[in-house]
PDB file of N, CA and C in Angstrom:
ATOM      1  N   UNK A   1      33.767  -8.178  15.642  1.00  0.00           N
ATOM      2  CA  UNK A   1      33.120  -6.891  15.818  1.00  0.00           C
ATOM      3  C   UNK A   1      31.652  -7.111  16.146  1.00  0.00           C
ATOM      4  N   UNK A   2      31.316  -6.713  16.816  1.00  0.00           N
ATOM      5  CA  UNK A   2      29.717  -6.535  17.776  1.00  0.00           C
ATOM      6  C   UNK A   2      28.918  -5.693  17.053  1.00  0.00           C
ATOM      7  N   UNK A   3      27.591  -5.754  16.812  1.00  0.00           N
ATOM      8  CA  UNK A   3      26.901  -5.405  16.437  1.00  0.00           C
ATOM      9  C   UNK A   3      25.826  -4.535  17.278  1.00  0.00           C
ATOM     10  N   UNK A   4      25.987  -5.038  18.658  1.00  0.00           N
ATOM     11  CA  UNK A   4      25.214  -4.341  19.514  1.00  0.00           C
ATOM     12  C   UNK A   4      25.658  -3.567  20.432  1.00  0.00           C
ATOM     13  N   UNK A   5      26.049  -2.646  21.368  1.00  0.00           N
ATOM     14  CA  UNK A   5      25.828  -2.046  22.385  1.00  0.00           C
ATOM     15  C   UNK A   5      26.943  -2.917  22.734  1.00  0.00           C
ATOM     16  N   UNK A   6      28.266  -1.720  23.295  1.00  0.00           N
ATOM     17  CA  UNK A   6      29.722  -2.451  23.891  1.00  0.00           C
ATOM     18  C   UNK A   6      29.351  -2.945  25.384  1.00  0.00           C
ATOM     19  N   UNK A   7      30.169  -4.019  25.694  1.00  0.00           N
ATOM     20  CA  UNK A   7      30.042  -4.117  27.061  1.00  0.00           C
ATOM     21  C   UNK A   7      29.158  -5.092  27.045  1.00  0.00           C
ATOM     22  N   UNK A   8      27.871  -5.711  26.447  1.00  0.00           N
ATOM     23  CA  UNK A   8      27.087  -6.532  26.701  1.00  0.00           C
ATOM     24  C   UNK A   8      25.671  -5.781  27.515  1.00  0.00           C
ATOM     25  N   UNK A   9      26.261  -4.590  27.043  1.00  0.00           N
ATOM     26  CA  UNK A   9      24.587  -3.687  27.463  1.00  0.00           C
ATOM     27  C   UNK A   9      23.413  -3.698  26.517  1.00  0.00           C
ATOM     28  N   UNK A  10      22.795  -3.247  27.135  1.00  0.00           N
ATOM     29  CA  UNK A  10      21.473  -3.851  27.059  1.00  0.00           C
ATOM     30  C   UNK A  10      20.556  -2.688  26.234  1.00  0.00           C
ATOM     31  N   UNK A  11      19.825  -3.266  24.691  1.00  0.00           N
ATOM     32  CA  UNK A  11      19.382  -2.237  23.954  1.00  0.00           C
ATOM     33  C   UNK A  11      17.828  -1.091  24.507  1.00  0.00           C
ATOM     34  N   UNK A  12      18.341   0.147  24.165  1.00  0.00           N
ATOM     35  CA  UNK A  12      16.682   0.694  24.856  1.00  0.00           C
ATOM     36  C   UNK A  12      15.861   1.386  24.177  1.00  0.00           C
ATOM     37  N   UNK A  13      14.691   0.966  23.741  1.00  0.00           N
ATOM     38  CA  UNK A  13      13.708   2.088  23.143  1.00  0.00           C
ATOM     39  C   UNK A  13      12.771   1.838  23.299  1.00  0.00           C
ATOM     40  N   UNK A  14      12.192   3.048  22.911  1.00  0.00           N
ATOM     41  CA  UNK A  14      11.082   3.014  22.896  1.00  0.00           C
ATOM     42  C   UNK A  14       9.924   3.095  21.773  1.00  0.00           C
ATOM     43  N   UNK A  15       8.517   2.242  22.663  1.00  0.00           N
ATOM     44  CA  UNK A  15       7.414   1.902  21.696  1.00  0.00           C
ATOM     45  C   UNK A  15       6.299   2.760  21.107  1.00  0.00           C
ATOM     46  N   UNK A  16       5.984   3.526  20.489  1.00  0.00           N
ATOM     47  CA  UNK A  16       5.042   4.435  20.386  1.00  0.00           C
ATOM     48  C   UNK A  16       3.827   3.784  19.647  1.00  0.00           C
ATOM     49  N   UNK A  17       2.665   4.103  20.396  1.00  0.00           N
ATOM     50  CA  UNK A  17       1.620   4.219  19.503  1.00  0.00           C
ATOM     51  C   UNK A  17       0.462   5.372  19.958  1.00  0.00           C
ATOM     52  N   UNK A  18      -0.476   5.505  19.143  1.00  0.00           N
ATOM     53  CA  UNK A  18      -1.047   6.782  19.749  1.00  0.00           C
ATOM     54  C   UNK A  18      -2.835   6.611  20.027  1.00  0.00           C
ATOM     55  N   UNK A  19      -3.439   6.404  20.049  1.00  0.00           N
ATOM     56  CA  UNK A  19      -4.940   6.550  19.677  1.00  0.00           C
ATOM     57  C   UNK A  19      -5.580   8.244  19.369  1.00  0.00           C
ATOM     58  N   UNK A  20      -6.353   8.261  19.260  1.00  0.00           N
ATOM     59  CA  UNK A  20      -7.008   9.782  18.828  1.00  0.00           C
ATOM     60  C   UNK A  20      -7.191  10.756  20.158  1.00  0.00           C
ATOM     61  N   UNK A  21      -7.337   9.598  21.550  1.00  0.00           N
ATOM     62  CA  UNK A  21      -7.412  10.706  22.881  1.00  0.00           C
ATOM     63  C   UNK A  21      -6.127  10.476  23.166  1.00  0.00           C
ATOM     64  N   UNK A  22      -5.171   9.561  23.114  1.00  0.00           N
ATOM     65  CA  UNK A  22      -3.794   9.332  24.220  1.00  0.00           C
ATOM     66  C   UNK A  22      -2.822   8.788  23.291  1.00  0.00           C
ATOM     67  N   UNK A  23      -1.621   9.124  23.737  1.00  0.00           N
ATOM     68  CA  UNK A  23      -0.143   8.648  23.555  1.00  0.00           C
ATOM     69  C   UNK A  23       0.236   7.886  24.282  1.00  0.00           C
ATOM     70  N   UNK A  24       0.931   6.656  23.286  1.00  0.00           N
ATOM     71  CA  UNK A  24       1.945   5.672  24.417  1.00  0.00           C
ATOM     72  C   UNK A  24       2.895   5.582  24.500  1.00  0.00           C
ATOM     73  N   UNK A  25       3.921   5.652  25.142  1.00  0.00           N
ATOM     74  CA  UNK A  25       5.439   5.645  24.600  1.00  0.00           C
ATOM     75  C   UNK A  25       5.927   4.838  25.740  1.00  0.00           C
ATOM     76  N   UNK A  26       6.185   3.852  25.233  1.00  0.00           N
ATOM     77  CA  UNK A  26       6.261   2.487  26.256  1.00  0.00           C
ATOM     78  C   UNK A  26       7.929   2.261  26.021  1.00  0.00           C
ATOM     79  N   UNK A  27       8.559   2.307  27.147  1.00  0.00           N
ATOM     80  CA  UNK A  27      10.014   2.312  27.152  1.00  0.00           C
ATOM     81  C   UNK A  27      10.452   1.029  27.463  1.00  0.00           C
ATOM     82  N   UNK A  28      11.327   0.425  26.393  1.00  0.00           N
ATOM     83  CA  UNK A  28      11.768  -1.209  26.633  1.00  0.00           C
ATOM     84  C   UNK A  28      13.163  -1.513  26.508  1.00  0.00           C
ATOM     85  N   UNK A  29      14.064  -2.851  27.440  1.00  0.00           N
ATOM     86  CA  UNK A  29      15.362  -3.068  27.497  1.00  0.00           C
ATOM     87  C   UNK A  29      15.525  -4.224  26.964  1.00  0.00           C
ATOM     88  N   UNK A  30      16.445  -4.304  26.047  1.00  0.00           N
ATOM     89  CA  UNK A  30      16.229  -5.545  25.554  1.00  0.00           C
ATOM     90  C   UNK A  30      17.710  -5.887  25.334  1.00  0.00           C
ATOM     91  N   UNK A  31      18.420  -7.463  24.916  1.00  0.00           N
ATOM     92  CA  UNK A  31      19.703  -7.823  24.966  1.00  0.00           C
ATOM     93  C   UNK A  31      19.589  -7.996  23.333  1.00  0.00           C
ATOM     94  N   UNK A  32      20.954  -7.579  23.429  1.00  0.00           N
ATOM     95  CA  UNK A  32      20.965  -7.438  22.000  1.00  0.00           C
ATOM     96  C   UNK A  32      21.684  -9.080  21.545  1.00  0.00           C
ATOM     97  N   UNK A  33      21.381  -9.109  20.200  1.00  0.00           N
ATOM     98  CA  UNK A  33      20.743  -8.293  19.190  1.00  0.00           C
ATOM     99  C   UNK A  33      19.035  -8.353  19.317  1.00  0.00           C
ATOM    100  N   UNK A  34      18.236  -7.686  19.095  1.00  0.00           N
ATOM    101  CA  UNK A  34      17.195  -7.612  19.468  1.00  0.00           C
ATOM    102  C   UNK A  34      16.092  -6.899  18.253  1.00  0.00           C
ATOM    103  N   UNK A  35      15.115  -7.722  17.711  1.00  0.00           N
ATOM    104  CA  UNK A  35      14.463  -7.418  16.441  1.00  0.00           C
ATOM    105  C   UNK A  35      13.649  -6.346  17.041  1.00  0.00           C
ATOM    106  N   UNK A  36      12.909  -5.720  16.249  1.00  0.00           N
ATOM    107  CA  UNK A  36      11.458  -4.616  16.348  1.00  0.00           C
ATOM    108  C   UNK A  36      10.410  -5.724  17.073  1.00  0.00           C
ATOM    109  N   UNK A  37      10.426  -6.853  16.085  1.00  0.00           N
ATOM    110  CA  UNK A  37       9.373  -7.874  17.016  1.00  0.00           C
ATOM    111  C   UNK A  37       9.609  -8.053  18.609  1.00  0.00           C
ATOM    112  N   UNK A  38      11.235  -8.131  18.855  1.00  0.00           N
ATOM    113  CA  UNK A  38      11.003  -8.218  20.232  1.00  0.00           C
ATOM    114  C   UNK A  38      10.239  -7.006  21.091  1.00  0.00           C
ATOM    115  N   UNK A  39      10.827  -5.996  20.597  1.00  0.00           N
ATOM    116  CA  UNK A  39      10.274  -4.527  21.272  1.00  0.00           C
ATOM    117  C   UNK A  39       8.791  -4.226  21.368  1.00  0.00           C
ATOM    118  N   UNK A  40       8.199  -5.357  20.453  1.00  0.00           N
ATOM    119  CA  UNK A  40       6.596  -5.058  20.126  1.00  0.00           C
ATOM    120  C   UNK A  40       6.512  -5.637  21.168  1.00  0.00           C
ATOM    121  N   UNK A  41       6.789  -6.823  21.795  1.00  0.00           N
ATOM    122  CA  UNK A  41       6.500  -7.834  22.236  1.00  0.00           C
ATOM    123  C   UNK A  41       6.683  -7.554  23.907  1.00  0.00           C
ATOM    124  N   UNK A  42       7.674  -6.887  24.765  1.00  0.00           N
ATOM    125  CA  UNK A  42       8.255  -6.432  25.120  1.00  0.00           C
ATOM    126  C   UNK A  42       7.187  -5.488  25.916  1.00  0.00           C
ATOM    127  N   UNK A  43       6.878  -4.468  25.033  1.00  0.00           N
ATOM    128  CA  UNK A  43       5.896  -3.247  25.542  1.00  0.00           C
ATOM    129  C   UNK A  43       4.564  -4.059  25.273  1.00  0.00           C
ATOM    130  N   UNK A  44       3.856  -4.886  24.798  1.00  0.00           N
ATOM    131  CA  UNK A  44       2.858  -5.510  25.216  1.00  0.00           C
ATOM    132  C   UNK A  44       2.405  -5.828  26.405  1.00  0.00           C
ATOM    133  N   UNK A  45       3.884  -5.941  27.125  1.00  0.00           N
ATOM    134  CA  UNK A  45       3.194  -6.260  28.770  1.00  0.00           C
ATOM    135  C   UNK A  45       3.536  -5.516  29.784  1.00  0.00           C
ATOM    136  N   UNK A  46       3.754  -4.189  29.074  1.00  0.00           N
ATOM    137  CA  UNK A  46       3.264  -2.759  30.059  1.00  0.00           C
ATOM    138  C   UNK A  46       2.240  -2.581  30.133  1.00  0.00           C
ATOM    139  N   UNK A  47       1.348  -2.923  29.112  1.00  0.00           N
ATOM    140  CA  UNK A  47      -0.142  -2.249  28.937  1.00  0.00           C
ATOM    141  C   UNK A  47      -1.062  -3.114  29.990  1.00  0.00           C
ATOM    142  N   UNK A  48      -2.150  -2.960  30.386  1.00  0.00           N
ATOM    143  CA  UNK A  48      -3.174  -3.476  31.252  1.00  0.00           C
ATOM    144  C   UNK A  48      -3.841  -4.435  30.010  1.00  0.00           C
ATOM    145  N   UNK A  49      -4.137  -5.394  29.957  1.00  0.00           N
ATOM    146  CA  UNK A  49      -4.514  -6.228  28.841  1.00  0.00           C
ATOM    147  C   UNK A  49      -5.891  -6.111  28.005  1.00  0.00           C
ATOM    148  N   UNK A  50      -6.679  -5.101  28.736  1.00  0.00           N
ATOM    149  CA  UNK A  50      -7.996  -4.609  27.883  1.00  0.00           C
ATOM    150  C   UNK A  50      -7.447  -3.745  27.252  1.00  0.00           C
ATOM    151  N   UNK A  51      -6.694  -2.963  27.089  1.00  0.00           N
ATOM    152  CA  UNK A  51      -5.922  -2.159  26.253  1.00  0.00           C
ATOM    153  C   UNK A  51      -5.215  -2.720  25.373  1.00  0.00           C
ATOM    154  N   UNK A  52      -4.051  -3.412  25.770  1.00  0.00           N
ATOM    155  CA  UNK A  52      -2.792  -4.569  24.807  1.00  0.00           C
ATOM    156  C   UNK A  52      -3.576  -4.925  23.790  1.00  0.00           C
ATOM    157  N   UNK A  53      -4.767  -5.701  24.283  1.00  0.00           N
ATOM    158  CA  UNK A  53      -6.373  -6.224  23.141  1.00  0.00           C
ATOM    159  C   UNK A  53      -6.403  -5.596  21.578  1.00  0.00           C
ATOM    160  N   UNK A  54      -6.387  -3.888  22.267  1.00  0.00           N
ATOM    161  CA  UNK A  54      -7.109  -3.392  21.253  1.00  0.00           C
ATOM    162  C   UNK A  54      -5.824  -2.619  20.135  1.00  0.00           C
ATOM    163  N   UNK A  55      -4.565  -2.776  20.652  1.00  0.00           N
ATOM    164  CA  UNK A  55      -3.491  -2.246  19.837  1.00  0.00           C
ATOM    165  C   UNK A  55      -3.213  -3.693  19.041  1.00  0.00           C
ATOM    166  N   UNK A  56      -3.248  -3.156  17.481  1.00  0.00           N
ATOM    167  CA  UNK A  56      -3.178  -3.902  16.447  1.00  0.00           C
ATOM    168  C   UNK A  56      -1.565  -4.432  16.497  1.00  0.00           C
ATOM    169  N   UNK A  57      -0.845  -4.969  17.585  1.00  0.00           N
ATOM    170  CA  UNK A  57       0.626  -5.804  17.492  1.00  0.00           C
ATOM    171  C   UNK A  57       1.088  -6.489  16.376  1.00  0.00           C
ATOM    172  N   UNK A  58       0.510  -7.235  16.053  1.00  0.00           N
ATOM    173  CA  UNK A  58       0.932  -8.021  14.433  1.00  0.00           C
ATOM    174  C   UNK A  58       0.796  -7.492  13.119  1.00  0.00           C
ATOM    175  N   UNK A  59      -0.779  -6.504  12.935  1.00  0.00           N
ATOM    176  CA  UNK A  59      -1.042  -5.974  11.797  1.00  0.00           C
ATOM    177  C   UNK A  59      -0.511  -4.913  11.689  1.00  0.00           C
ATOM    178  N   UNK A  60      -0.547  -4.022  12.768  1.00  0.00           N
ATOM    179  CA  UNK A  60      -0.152  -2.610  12.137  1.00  0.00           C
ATOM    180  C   UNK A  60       1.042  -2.507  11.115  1.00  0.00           C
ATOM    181  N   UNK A  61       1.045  -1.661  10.383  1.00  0.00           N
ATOM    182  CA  UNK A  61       2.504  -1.225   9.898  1.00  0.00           C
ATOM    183  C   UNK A  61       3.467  -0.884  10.951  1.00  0.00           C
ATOM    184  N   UNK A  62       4.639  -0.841  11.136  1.00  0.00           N
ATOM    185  CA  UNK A  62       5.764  -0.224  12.171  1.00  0.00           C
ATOM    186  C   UNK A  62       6.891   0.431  11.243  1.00  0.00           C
ATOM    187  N   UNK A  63       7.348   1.303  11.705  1.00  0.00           N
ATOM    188  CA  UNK A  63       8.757   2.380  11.270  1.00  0.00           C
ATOM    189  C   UNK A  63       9.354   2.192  12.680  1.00  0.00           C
ATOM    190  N   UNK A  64      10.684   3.348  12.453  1.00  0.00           N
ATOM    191  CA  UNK A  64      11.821   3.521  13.436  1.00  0.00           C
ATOM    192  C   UNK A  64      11.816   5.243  12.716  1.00  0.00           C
ATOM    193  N   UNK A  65      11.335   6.110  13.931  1.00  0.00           N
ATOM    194  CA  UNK A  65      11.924   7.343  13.278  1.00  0.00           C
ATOM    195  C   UNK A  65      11.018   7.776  12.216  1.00  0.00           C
ATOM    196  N   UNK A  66       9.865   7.368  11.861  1.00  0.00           N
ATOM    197  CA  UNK A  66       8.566   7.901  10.506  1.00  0.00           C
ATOM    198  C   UNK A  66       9.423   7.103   9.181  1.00  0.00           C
ATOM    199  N   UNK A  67      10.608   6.120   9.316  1.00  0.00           N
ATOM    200  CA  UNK A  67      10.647   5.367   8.299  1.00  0.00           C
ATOM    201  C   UNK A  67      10.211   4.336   8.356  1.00  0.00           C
ATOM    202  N   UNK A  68       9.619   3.596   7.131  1.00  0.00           N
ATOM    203  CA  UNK A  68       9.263   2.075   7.500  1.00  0.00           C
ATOM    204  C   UNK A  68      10.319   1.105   7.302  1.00  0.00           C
ATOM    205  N   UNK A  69       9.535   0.160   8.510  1.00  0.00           N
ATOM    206  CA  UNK A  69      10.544  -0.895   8.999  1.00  0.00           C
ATOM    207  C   UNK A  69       9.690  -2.037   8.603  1.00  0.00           C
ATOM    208  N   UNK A  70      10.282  -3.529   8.872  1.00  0.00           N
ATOM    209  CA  UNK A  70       9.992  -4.751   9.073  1.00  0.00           C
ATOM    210  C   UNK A  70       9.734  -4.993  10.535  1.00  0.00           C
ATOM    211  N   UNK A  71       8.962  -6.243  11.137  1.00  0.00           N
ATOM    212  CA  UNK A  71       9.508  -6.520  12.373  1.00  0.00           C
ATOM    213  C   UNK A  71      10.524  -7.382  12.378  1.00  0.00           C
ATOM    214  N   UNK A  72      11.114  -7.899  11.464  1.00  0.00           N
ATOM    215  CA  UNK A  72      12.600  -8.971  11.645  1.00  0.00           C
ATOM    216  C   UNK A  72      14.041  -7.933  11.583  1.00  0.00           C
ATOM    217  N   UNK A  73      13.487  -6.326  11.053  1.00  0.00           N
ATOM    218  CA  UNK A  73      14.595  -5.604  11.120  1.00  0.00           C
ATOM    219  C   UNK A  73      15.096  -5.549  12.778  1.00  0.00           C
ATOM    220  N   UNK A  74      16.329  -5.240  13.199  1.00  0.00           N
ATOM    221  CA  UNK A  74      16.952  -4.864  14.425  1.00  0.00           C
ATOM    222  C   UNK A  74      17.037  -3.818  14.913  1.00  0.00           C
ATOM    223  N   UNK A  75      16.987  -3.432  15.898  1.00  0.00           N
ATOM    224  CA  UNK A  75      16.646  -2.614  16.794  1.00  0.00           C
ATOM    225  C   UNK A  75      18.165  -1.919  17.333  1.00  0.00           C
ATOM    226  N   UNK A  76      18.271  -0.380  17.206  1.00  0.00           N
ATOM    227  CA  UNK A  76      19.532  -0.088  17.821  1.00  0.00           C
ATOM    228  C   UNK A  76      19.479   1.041  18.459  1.00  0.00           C
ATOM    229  N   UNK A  77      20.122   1.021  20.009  1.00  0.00           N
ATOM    230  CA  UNK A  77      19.796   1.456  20.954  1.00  0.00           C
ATOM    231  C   UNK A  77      19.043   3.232  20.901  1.00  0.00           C
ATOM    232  N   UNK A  78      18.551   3.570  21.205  1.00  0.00           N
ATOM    233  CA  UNK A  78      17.580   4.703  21.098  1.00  0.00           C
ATOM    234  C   UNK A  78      16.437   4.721  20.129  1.00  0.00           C
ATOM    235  N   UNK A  79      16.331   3.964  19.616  1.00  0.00           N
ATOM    236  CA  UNK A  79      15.507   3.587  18.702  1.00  0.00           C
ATOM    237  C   UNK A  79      13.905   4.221  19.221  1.00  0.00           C
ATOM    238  N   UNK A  80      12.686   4.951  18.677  1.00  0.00           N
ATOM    239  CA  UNK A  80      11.367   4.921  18.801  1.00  0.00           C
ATOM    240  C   UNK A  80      10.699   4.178  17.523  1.00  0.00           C
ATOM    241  N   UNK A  81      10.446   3.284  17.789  1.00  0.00           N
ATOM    242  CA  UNK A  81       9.788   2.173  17.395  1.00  0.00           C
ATOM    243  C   UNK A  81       8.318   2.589  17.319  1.00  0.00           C
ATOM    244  N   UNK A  82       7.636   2.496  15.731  1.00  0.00           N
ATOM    245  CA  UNK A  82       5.976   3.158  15.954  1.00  0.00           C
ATOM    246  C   UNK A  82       5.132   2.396  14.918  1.00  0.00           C
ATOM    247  N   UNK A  83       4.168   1.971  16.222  1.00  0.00           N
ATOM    248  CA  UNK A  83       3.208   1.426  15.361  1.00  0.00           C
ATOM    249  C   UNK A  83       1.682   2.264  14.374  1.00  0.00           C
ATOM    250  N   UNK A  84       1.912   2.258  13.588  1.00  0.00           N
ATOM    251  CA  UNK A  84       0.766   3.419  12.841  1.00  0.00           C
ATOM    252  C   UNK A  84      -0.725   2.672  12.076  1.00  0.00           C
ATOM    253  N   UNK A  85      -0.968   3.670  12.305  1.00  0.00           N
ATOM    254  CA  UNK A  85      -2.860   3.424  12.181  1.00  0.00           C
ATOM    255  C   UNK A  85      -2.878   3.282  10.489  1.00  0.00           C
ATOM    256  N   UNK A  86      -3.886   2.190  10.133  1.00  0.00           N
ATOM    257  CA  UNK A  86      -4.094   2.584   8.483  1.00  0.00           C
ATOM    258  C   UNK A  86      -4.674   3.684   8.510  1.00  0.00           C
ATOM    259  N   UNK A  87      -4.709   4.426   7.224  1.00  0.00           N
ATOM    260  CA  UNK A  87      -5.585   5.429   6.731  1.00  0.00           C
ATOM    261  C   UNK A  87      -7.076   4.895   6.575  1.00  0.00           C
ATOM    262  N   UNK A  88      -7.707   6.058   7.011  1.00  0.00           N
ATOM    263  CA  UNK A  88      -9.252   5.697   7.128  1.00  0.00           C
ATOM    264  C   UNK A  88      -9.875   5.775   5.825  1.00  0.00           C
ATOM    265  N   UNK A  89      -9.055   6.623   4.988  1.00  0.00           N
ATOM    266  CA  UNK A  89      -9.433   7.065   3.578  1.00  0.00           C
ATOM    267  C   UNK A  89      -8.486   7.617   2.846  1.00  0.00           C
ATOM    268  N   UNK A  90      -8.028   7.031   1.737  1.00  0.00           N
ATOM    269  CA  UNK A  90      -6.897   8.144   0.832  1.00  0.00           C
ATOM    270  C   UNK A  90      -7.341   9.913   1.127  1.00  0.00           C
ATOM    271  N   UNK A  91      -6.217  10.030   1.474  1.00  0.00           N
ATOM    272  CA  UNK A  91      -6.382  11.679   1.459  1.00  0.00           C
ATOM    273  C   UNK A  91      -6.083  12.687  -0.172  1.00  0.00           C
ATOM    274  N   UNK A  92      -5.437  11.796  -0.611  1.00  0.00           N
ATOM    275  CA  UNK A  92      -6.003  12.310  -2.291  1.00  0.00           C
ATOM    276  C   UNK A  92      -7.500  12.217  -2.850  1.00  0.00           C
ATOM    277  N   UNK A  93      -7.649  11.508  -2.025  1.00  0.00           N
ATOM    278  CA  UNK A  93      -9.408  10.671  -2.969  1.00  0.00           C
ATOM    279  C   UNK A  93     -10.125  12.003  -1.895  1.00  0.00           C
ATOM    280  N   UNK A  94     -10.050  11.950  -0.408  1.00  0.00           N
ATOM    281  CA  UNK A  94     -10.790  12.864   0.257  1.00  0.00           C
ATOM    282  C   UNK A  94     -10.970  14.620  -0.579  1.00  0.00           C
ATOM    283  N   UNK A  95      -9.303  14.921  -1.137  1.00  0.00           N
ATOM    284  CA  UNK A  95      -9.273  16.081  -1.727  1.00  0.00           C
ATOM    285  C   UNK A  95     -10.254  15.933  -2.654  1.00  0.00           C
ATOM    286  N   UNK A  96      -9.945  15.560  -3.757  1.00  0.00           N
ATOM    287  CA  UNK A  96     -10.372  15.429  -4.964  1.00  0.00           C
ATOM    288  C   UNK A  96     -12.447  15.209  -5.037  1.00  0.00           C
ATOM    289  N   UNK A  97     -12.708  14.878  -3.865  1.00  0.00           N
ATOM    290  CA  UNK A  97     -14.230  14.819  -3.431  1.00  0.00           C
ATOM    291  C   UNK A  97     -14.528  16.176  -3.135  1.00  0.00           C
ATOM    292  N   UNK A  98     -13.793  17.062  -1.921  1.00  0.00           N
ATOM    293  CA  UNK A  98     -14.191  18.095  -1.532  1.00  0.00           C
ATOM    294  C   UNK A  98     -14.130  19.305  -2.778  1.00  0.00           C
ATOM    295  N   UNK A  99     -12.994  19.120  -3.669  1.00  0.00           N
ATOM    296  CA  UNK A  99     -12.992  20.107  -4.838  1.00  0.00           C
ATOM    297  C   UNK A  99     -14.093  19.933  -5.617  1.00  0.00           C
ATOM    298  N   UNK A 100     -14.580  18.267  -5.947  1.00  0.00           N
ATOM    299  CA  UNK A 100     -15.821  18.462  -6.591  1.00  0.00           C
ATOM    300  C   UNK A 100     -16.928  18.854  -5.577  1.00  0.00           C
ATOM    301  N   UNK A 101     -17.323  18.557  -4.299  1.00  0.00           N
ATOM    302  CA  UNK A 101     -18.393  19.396  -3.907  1.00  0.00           C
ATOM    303  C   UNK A 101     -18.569  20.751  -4.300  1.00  0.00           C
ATOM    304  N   UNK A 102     -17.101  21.699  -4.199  1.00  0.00           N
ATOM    305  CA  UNK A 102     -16.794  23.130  -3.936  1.00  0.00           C
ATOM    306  C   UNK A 102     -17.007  23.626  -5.628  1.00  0.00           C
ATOM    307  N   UNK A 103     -17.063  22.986  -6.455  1.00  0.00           N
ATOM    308  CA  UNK A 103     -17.218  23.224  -7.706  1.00  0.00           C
ATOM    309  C   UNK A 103     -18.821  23.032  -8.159  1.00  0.00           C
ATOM    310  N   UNK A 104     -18.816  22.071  -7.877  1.00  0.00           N
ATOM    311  CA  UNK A 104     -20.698  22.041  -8.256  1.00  0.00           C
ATOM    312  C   UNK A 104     -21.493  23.216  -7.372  1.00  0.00           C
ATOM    313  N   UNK A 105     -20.713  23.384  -6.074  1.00  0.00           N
ATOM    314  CA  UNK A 105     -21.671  24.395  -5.088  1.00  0.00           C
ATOM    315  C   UNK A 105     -21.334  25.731  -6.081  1.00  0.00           C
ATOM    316  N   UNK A 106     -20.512  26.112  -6.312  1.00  0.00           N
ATOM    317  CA  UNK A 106     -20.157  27.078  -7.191  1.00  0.00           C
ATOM    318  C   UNK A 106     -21.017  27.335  -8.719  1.00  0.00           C
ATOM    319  N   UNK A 107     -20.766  26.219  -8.940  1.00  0.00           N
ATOM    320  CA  UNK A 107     -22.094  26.113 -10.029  1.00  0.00           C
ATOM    321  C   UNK A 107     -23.511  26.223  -9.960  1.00  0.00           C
ATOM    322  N   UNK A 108     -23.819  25.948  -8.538  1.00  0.00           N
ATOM    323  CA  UNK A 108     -25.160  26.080  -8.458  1.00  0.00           C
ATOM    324  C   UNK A 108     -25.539  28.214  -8.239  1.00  0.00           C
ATOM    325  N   UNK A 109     -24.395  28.481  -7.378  1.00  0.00           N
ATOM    326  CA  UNK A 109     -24.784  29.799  -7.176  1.00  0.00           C
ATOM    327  C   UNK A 109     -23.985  30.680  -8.378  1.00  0.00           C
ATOM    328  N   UNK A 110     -23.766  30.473  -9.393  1.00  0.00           N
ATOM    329  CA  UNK A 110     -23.551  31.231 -10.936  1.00  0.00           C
ATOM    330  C   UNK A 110     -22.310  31.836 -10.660  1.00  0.00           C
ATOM    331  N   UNK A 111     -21.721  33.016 -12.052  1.00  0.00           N
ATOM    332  CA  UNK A 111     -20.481  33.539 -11.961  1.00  0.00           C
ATOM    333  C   UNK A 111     -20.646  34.584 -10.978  1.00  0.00           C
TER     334      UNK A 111
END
């Protein structure tokens, strides 16, 4: 029993990553069986290479679908494959700052 795609066809998805002005969604064919690493690897050389540069390939975190993945996990056909940005700042810690601004400002102008 086969694990990949009947027939000896060939796996396809695609790569997403995004920056803050643009989206990438880099579409890749690959023979199966075929890891996430290959697919990283794969859509690396769609990009123009001053770009490829600046997308974090090895470090980022990656999912399939907003779940997280490995790159040694496998890849199955339709797959969107996404590489995601760290957080710039806990967004609990960000809350929890703005409530204390909004509380002391409150305090300063009385009941």
């Amino acid at each position: 029993m086969s694990a990949g795609p009947p027939g000896g066809a060939r796996i396809r998805c695609t790569v997403a990553y995004a920056t803050r002005e643009r989206q990438y969604l880099l579409s890749v064919e690959l023979p199966p069986p075929a890891r996430i690493a290959d697919a990283l690897a794969a859509a690396r050389t769609q990009l123009p290479a001053e770009l490829a540069a600046q997308v974090p390939w090895d470090s980022a975190p990656v999912g399939v679908f907003g779940e997280p993945r490995t790159r040694s996990d496998n890849c199955a056909d339709g797959d969107r494959i996404e590489l995601y940005h760290p957080l710039r700042r806990d967004p609990r810690e960000r809350r929890r700052e703005r409530v204390a601004r909004e509380r002391r400002s409150k305090r300063k102008r009385g009941p």
